[in-house]
C-alpha atoms as a PDB file:
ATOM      1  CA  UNK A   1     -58.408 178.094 174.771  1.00  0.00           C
ATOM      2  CA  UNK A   2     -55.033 176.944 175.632  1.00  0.00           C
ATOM      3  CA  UNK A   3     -55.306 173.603 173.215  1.00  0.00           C
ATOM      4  CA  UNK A   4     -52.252 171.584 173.375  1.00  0.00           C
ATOM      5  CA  UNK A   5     -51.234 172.574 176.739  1.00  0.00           C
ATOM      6  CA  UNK A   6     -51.171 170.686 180.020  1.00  0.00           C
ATOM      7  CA  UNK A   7     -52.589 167.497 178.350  1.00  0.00           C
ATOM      8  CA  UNK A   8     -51.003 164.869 180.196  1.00  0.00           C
ATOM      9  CA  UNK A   9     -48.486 163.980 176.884  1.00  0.00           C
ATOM     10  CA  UNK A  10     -44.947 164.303 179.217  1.00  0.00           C
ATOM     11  CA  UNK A  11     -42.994 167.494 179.453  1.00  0.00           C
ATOM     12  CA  UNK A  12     -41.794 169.083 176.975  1.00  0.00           C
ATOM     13  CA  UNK A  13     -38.360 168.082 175.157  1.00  0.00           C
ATOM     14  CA  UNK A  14     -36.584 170.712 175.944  1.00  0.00           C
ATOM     15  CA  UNK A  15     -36.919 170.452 179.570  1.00  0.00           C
ATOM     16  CA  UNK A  16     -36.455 166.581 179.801  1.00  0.00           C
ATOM     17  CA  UNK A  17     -32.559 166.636 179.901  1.00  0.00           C
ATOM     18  CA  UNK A  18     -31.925 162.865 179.841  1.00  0.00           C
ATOM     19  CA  UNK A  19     -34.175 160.161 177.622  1.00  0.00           C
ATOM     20  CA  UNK A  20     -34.293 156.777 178.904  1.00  0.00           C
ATOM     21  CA  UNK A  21     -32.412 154.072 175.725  1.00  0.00           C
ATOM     22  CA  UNK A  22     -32.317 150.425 176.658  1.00  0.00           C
ATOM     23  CA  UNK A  23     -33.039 151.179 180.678  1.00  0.00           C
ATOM     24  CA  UNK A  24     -30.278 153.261 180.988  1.00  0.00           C
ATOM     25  CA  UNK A  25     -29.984 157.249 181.236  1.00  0.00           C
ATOM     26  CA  UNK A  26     -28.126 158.744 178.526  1.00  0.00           C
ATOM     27  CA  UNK A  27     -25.541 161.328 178.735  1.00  0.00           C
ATOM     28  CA  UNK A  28     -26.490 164.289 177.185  1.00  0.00           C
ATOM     29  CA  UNK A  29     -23.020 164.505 175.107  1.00  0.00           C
ATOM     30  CA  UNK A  30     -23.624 161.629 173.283  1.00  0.00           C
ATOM     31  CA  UNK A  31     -27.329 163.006 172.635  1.00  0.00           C
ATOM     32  CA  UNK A  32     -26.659 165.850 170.948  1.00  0.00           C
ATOM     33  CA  UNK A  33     -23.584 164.715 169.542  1.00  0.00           C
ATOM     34  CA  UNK A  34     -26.062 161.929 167.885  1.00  0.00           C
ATOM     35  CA  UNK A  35     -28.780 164.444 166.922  1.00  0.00           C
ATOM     36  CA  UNK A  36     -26.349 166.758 165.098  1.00  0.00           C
ATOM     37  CA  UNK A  37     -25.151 163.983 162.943  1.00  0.00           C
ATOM     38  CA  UNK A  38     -28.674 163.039 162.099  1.00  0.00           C
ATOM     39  CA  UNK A  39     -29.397 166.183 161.029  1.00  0.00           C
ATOM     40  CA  UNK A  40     -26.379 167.133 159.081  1.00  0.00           C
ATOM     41  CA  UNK A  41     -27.065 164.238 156.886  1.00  0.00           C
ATOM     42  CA  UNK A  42     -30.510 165.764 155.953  1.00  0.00           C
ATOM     43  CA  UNK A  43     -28.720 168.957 154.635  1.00  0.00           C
ATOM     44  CA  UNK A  44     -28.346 169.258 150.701  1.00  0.00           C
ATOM     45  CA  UNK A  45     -24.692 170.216 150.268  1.00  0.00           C
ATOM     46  CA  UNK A  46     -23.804 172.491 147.469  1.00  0.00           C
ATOM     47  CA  UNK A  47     -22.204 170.473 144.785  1.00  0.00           C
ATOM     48  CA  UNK A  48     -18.608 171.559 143.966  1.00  0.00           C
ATOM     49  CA  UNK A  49     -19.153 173.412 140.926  1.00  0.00           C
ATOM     50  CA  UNK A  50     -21.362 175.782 142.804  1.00  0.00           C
ATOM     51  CA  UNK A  51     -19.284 176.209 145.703  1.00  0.00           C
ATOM     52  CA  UNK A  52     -16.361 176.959 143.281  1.00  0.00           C
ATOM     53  CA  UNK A  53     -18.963 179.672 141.407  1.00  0.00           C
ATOM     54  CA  UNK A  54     -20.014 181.079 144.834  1.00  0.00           C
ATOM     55  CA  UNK A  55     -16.294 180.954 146.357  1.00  0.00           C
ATOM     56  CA  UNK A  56     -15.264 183.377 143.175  1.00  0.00           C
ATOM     57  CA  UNK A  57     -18.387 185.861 143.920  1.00  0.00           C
ATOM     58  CA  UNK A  58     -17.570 186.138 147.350  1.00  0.00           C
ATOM     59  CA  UNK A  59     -13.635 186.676 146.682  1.00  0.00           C
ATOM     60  CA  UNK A  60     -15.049 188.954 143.260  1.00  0.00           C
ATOM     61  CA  UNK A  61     -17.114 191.128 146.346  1.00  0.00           C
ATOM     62  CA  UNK A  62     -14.852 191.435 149.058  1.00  0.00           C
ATOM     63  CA  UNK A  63     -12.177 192.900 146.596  1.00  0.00           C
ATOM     64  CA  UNK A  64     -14.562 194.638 145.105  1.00  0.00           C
ATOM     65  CA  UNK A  65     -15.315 196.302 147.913  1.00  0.00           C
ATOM     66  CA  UNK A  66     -11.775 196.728 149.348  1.00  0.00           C
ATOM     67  CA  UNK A  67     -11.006 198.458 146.100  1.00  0.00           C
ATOM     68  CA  UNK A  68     -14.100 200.946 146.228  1.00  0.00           C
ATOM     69  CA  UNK A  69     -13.326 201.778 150.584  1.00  0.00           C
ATOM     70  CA  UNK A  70      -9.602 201.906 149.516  1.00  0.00           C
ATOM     71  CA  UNK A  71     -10.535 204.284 146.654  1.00  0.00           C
ATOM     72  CA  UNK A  72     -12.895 206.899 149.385  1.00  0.00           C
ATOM     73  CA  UNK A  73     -10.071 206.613 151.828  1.00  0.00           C
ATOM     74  CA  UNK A  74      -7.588 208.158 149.347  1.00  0.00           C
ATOM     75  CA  UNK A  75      -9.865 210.721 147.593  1.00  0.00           C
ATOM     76  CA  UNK A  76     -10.980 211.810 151.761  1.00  0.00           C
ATOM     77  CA  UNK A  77      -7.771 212.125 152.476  1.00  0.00           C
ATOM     78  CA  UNK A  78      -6.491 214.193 149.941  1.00  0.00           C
ATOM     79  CA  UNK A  79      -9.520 216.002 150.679  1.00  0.00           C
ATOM     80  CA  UNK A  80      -8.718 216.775 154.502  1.00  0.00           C
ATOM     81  CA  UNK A  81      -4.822 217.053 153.467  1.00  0.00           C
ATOM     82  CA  UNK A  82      -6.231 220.470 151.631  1.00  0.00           C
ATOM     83  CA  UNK A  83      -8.394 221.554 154.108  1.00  0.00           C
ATOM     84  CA  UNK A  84      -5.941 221.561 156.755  1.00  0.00           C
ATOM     85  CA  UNK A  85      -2.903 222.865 154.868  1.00  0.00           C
END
């Protein structure tokens, strides 16, 4: 068992904090900072048209819900305010 491990291939990425580019250590900053915009530019971004459609669901939801909590709040309420009179 144990394939893949302790093969003599380097350590592992994560615990190699700095990579050696042209001779030189490189800051870890720039790294990441590097990596992250090499990776946003494989995401598929939402064209605007469906953001817009999504935007209005989300806004349609939350006051949807506001409405409907709003709504239980009041009838509790009343419900209490006769219980304790």
């Amino acid at each position: 068992g144990g394939a893949g491990r302790g093969q003599g291939k380097g350590p592992p990425p994560l615990i190699v904090e700095y990579q050696m580019v042209k001779g030189k250590r490189e800051n870890p900053v720039t790294r990441f900072l590097r990596e992250t915009r090499s990776e946003l530019r494989k995401v598929a971004w939402p064209s605007r048209q469906e953001t817009t459609n999504l935007t209005i669901i989300v806004i349609a939801v939350t006051l949807t819900m506001a409405a409907s909590l709003g709504f239980i709040d009041y009838i509790f309420s009343k419900l209490f305010g006769l219980l304790i009179r």
